[in-house]
PDB file of N, CA and C in Angstrom:
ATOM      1  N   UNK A   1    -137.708  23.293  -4.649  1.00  0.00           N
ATOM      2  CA  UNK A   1    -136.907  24.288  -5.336  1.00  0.00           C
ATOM      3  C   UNK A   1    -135.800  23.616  -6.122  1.00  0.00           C
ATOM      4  N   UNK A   2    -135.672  23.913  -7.341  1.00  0.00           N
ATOM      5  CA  UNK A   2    -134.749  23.724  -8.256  1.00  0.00           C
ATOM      6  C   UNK A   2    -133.543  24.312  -7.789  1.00  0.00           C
ATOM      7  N   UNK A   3    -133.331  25.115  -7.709  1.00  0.00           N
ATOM      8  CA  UNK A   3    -132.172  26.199  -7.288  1.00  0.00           C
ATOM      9  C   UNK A   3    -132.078  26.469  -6.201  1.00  0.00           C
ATOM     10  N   UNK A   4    -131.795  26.075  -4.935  1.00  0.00           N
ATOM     11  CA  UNK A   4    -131.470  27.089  -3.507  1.00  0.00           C
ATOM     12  C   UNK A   4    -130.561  27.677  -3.167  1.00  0.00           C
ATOM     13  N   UNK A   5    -129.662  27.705  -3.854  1.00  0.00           N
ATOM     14  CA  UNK A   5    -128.715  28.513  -3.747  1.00  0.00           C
ATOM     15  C   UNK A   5    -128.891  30.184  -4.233  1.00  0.00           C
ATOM     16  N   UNK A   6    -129.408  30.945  -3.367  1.00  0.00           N
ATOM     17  CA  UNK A   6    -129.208  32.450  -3.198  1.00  0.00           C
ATOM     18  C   UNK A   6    -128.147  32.978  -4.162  1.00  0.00           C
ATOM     19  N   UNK A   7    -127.046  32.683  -3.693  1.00  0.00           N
ATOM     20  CA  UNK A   7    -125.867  33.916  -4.710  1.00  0.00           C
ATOM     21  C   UNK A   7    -126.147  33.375  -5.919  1.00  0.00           C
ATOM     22  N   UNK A   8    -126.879  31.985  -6.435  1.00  0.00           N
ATOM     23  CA  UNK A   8    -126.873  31.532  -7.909  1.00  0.00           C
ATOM     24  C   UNK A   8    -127.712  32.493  -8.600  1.00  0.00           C
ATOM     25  N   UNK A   9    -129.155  31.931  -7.867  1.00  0.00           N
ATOM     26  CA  UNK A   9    -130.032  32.831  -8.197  1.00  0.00           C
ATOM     27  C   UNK A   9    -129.839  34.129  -8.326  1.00  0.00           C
ATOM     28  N   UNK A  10    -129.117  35.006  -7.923  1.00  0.00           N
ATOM     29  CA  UNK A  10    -128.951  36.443  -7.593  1.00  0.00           C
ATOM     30  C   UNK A  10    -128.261  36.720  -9.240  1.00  0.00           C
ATOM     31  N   UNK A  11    -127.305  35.699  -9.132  1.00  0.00           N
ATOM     32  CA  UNK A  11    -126.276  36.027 -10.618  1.00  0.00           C
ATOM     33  C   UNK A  11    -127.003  36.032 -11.748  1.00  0.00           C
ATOM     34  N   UNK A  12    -127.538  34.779 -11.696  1.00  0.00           N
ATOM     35  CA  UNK A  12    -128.213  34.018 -12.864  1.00  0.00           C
ATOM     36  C   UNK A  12    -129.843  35.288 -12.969  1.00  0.00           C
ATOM     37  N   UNK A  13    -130.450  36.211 -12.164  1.00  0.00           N
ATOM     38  CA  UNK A  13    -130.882  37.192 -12.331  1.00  0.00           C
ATOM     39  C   UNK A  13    -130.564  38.170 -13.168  1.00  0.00           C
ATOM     40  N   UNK A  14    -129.043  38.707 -11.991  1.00  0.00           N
ATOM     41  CA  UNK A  14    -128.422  39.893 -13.197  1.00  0.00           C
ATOM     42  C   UNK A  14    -128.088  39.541 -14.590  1.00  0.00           C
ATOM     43  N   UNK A  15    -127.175  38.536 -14.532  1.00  0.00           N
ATOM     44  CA  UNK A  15    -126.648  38.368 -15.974  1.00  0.00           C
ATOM     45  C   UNK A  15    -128.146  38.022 -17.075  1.00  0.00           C
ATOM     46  N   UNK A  16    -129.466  37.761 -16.423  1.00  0.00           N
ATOM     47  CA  UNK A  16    -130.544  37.169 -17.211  1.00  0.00           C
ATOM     48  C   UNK A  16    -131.159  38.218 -17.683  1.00  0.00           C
ATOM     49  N   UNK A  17    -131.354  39.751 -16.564  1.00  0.00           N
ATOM     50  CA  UNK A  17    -131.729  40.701 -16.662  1.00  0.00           C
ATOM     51  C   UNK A  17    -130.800  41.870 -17.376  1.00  0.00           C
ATOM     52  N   UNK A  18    -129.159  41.722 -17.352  1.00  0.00           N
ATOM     53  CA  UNK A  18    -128.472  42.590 -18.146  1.00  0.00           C
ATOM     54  C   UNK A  18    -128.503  42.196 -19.760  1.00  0.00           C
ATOM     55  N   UNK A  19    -128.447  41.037 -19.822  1.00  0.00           N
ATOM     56  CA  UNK A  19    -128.892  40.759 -21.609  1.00  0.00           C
ATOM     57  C   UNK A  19    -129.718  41.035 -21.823  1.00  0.00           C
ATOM     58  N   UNK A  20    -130.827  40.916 -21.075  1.00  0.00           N
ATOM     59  CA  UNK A  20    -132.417  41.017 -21.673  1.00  0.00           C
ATOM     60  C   UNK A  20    -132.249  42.777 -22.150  1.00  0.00           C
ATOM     61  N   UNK A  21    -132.185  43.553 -21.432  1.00  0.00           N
ATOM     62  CA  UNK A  21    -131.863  44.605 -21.460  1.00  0.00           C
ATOM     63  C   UNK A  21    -130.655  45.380 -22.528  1.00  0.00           C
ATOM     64  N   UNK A  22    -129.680  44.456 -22.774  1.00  0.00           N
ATOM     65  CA  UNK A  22    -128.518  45.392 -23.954  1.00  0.00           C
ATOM     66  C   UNK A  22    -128.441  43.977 -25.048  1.00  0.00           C
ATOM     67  N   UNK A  23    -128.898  43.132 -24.907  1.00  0.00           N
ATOM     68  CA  UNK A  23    -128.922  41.754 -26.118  1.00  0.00           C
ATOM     69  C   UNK A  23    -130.244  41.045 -26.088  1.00  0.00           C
ATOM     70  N   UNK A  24    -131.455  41.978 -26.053  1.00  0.00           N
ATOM     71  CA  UNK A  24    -132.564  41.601 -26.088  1.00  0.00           C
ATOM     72  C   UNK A  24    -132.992  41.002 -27.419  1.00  0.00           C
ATOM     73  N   UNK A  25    -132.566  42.017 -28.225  1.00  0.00           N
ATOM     74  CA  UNK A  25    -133.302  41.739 -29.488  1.00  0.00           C
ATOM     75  C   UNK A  25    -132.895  40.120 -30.276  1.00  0.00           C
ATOM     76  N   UNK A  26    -131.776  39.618 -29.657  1.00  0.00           N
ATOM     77  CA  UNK A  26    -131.106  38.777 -29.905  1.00  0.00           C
ATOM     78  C   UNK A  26    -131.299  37.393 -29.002  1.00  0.00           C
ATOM     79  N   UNK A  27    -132.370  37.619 -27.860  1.00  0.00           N
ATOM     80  CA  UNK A  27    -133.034  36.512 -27.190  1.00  0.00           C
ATOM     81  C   UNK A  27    -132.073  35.879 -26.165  1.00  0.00           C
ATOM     82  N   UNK A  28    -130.489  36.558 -25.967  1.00  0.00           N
ATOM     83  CA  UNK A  28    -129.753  36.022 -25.332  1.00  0.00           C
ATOM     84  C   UNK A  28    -129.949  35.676 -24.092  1.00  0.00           C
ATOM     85  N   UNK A  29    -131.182  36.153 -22.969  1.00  0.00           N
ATOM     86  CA  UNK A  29    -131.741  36.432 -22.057  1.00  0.00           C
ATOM     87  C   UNK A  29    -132.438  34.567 -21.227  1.00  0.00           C
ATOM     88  N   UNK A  30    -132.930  34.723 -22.854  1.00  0.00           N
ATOM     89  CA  UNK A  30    -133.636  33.359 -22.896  1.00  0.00           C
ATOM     90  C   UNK A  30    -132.677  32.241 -22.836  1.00  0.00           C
ATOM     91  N   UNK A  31    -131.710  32.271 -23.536  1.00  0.00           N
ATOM     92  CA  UNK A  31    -130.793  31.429 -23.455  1.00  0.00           C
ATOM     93  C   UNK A  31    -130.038  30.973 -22.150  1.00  0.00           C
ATOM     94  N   UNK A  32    -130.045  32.328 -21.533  1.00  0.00           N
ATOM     95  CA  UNK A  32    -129.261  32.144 -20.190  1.00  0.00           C
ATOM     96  C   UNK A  32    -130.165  31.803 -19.220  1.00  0.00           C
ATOM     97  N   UNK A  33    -131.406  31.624 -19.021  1.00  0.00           N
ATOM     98  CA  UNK A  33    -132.719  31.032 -18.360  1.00  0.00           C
ATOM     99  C   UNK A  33    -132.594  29.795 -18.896  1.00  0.00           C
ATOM    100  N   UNK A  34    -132.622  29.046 -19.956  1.00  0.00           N
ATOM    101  CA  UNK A  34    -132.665  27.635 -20.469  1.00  0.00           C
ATOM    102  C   UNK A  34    -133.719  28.053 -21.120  1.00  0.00           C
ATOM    103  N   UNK A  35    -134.168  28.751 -21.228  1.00  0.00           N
ATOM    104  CA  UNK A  35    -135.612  28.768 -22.784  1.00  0.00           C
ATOM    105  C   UNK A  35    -134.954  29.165 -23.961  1.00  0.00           C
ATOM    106  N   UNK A  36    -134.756  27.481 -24.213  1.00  0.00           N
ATOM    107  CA  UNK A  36    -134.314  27.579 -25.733  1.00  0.00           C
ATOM    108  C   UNK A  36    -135.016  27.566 -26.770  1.00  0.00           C
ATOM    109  N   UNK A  37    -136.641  27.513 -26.664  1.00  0.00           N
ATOM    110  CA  UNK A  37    -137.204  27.420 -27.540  1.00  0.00           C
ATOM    111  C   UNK A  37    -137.308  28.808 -28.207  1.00  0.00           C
ATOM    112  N   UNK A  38    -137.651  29.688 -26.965  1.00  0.00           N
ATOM    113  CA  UNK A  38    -138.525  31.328 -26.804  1.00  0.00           C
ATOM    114  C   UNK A  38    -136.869  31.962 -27.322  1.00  0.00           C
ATOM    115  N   UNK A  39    -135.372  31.194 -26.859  1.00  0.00           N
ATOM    116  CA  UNK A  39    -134.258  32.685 -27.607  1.00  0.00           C
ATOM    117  C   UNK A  39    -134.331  32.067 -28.703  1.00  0.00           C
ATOM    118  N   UNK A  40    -134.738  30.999 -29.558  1.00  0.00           N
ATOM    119  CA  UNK A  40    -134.873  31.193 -30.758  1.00  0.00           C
ATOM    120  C   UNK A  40    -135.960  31.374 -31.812  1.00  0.00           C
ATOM    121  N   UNK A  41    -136.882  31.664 -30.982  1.00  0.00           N
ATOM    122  CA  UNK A  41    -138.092  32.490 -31.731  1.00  0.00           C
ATOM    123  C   UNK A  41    -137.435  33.922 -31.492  1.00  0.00           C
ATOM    124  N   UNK A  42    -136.948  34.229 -30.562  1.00  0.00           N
ATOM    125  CA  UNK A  42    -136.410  35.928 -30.872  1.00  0.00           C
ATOM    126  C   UNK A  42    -135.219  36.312 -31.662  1.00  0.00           C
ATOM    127  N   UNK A  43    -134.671  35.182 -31.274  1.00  0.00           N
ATOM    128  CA  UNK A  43    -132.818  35.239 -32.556  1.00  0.00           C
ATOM    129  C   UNK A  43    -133.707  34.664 -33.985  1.00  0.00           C
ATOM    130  N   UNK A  44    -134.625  34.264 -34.500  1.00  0.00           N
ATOM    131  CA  UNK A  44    -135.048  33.910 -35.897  1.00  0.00           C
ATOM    132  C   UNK A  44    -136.144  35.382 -36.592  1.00  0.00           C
ATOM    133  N   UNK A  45    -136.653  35.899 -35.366  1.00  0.00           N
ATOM    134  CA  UNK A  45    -137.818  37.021 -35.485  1.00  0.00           C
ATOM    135  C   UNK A  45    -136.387  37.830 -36.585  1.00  0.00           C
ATOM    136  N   UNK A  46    -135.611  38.248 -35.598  1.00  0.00           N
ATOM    137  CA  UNK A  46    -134.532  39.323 -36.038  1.00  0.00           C
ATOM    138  C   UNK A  46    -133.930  38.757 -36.883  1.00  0.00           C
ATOM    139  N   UNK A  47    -133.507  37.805 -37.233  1.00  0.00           N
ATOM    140  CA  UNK A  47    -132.590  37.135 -38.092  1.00  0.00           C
ATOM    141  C   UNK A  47    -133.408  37.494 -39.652  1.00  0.00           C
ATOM    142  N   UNK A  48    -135.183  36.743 -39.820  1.00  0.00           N
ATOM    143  CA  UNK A  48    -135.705  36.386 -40.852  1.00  0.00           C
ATOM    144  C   UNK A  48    -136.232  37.730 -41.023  1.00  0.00           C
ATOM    145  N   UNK A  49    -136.302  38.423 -40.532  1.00  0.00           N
ATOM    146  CA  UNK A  49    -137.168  40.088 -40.507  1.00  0.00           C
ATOM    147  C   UNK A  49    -135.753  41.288 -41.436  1.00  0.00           C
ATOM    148  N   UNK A  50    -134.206  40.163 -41.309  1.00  0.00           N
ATOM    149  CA  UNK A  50    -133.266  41.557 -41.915  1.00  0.00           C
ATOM    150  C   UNK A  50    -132.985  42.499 -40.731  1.00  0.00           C
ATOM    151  N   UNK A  51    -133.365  42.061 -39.647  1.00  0.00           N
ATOM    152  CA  UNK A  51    -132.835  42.968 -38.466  1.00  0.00           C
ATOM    153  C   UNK A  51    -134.418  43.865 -37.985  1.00  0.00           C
ATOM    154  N   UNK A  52    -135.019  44.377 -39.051  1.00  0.00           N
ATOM    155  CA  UNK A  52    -136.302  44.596 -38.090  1.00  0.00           C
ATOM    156  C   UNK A  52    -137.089  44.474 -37.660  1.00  0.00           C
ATOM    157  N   UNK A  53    -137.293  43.085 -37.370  1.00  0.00           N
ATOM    158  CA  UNK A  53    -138.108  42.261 -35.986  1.00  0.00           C
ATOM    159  C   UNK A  53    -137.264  42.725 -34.669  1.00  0.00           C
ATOM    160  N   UNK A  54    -135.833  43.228 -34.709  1.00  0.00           N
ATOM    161  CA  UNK A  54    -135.225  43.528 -33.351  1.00  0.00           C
ATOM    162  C   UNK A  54    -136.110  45.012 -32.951  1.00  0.00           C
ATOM    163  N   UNK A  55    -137.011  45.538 -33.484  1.00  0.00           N
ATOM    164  CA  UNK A  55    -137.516  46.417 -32.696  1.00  0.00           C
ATOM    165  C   UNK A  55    -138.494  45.834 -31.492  1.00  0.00           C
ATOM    166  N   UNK A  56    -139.224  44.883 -32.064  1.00  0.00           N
ATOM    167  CA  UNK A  56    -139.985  44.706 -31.040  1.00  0.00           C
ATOM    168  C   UNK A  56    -139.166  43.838 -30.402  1.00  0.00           C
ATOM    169  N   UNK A  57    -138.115  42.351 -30.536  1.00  0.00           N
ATOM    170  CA  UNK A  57    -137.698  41.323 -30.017  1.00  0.00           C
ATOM    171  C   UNK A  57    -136.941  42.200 -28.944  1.00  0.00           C
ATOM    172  N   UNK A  58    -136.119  43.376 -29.252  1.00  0.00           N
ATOM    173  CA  UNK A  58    -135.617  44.132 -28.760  1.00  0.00           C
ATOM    174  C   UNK A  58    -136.559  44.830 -27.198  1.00  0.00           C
ATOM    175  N   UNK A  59    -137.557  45.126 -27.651  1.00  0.00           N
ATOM    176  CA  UNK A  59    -138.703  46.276 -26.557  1.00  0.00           C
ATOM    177  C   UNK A  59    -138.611  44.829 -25.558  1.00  0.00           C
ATOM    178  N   UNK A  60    -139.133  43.603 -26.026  1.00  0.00           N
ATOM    179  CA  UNK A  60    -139.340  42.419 -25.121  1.00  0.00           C
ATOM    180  C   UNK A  60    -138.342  41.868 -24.433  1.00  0.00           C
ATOM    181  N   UNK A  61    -137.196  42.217 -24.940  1.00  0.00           N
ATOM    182  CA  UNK A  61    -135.780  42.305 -23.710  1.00  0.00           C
ATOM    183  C   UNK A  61    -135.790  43.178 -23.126  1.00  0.00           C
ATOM    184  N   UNK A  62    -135.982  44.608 -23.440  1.00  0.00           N
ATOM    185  CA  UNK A  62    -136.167  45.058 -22.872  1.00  0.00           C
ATOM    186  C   UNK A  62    -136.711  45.652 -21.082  1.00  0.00           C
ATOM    187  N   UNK A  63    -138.425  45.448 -21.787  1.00  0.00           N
ATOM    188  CA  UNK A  63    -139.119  45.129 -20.813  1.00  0.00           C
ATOM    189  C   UNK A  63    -138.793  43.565 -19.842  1.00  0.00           C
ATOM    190  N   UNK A  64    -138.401  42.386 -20.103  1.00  0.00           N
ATOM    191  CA  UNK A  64    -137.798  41.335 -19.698  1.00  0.00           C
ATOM    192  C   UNK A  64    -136.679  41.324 -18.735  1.00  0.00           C
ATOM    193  N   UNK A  65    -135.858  42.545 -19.223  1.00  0.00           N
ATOM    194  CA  UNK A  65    -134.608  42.277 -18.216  1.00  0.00           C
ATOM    195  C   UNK A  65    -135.268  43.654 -17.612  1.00  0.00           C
ATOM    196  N   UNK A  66    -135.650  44.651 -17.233  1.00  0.00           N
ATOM    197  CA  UNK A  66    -136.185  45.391 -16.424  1.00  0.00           C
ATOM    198  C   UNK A  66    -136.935  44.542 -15.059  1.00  0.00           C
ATOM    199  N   UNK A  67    -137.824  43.827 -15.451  1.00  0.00           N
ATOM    200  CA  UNK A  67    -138.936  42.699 -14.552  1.00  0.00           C
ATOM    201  C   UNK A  67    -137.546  41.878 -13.992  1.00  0.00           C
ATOM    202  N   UNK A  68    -136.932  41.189 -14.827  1.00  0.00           N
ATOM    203  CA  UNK A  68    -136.158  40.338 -14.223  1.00  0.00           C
ATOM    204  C   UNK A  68    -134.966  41.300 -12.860  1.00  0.00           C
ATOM    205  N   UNK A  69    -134.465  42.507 -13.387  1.00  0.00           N
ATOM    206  CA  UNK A  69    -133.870  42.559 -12.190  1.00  0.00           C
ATOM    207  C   UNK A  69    -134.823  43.454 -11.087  1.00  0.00           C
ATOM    208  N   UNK A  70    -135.945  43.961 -11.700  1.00  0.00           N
ATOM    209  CA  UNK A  70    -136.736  44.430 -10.155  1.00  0.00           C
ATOM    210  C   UNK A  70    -137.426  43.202  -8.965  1.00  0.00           C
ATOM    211  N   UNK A  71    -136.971  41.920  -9.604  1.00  0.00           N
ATOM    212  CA  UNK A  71    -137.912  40.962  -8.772  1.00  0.00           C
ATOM    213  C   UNK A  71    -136.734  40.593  -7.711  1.00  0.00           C
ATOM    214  N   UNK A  72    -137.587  40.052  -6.471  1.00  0.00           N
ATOM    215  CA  UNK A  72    -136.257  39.670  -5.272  1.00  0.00           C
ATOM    216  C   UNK A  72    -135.762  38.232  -6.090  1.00  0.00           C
ATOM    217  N   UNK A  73    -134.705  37.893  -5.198  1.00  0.00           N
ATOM    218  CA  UNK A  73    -134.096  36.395  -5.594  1.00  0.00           C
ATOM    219  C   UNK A  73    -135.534  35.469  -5.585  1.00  0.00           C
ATOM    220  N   UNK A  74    -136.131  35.719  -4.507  1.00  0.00           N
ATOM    221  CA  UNK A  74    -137.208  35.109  -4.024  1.00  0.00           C
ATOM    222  C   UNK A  74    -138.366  34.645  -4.956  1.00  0.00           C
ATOM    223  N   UNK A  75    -138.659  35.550  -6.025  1.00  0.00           N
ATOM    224  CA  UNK A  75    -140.024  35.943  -6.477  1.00  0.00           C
ATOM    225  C   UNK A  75    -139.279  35.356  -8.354  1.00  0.00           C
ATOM    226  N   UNK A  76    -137.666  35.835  -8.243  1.00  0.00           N
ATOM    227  CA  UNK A  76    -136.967  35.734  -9.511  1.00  0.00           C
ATOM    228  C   UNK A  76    -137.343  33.612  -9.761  1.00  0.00           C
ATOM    229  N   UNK A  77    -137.012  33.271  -8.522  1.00  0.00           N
ATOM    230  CA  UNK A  77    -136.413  31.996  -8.555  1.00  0.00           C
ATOM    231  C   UNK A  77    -137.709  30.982  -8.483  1.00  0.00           C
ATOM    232  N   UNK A  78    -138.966  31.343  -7.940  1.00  0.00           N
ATOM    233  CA  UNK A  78    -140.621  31.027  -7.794  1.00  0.00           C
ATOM    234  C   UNK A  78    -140.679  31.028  -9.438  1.00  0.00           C
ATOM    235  N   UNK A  79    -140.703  32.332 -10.236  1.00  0.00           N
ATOM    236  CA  UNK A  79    -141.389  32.088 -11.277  1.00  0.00           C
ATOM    237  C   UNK A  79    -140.569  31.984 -12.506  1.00  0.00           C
ATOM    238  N   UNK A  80    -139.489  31.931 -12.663  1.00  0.00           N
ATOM    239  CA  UNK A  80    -138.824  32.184 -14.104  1.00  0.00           C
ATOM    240  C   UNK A  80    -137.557  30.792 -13.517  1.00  0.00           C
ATOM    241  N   UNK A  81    -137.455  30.348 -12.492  1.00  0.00           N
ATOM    242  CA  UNK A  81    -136.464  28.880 -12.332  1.00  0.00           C
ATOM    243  C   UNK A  81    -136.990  27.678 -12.207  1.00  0.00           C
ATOM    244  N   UNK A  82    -138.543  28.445 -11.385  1.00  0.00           N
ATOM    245  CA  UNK A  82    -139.217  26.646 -10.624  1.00  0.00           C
ATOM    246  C   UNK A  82    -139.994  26.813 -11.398  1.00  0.00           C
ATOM    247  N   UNK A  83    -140.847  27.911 -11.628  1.00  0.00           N
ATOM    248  CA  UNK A  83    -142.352  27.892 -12.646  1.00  0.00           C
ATOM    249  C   UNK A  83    -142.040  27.743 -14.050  1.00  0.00           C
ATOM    250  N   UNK A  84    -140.690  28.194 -14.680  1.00  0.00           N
ATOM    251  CA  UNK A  84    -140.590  28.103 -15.986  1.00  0.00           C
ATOM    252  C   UNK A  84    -141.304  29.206 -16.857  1.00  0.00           C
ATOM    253  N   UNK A  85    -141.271  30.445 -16.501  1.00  0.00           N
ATOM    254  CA  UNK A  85    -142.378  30.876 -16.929  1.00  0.00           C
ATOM    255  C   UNK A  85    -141.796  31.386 -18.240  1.00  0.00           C
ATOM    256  N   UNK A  86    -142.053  31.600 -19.216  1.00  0.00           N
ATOM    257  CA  UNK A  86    -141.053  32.525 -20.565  1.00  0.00           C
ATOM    258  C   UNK A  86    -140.965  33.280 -20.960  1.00  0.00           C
ATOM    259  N   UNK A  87    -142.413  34.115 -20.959  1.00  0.00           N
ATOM    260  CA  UNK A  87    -142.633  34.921 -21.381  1.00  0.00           C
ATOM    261  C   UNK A  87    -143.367  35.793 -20.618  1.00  0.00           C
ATOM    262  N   UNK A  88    -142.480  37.015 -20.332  1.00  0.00           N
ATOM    263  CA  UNK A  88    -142.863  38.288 -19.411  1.00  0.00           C
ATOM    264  C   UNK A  88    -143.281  37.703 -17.907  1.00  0.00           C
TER     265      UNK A  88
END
């Protein structure tokens, strides 16, 4: 395990799952995970689109920080800290 620390994981959840959710469209989500590649395919979608690529970059924070805070610390920290996973 990369992370064993519980209250980290727990934070580094919410705050991963409250952006995804109100600064989705803007990939901030990703950023706060360390996928810097994936928040700037979503901060360039919206950027080069004039703002409406944030509909969908937006739905994918959306849906992103929803998953991220229904998962336990447990299941959060397996696949999106140790697995790396990026997308959904």
């Amino acid at each position: 395990m990369t992370n064993s620390n519980p209250t980290e994981t727990s934070n580094k959840k919410m705050v991963a799952g409250l952006t995804g959710i109100f600064l989705g469209s803007l990939g901030i989500h990703k950023f706060v995970l360390g996928y810097t590649r994936a928040g700037v395919i979503m901060l360039a979608v919206t950027l080069v689109t004039c703002g409406f690529g944030s509909i969908v970059t937006g739905l994918i924070g959306l849906i992103e920080g929803i998953i991220y805070i229904t998962k336990t610390p447990e299941e959060f920290q397996a696949t999106y800290v140790d697995a790396k996973k990026e997308w959904f």
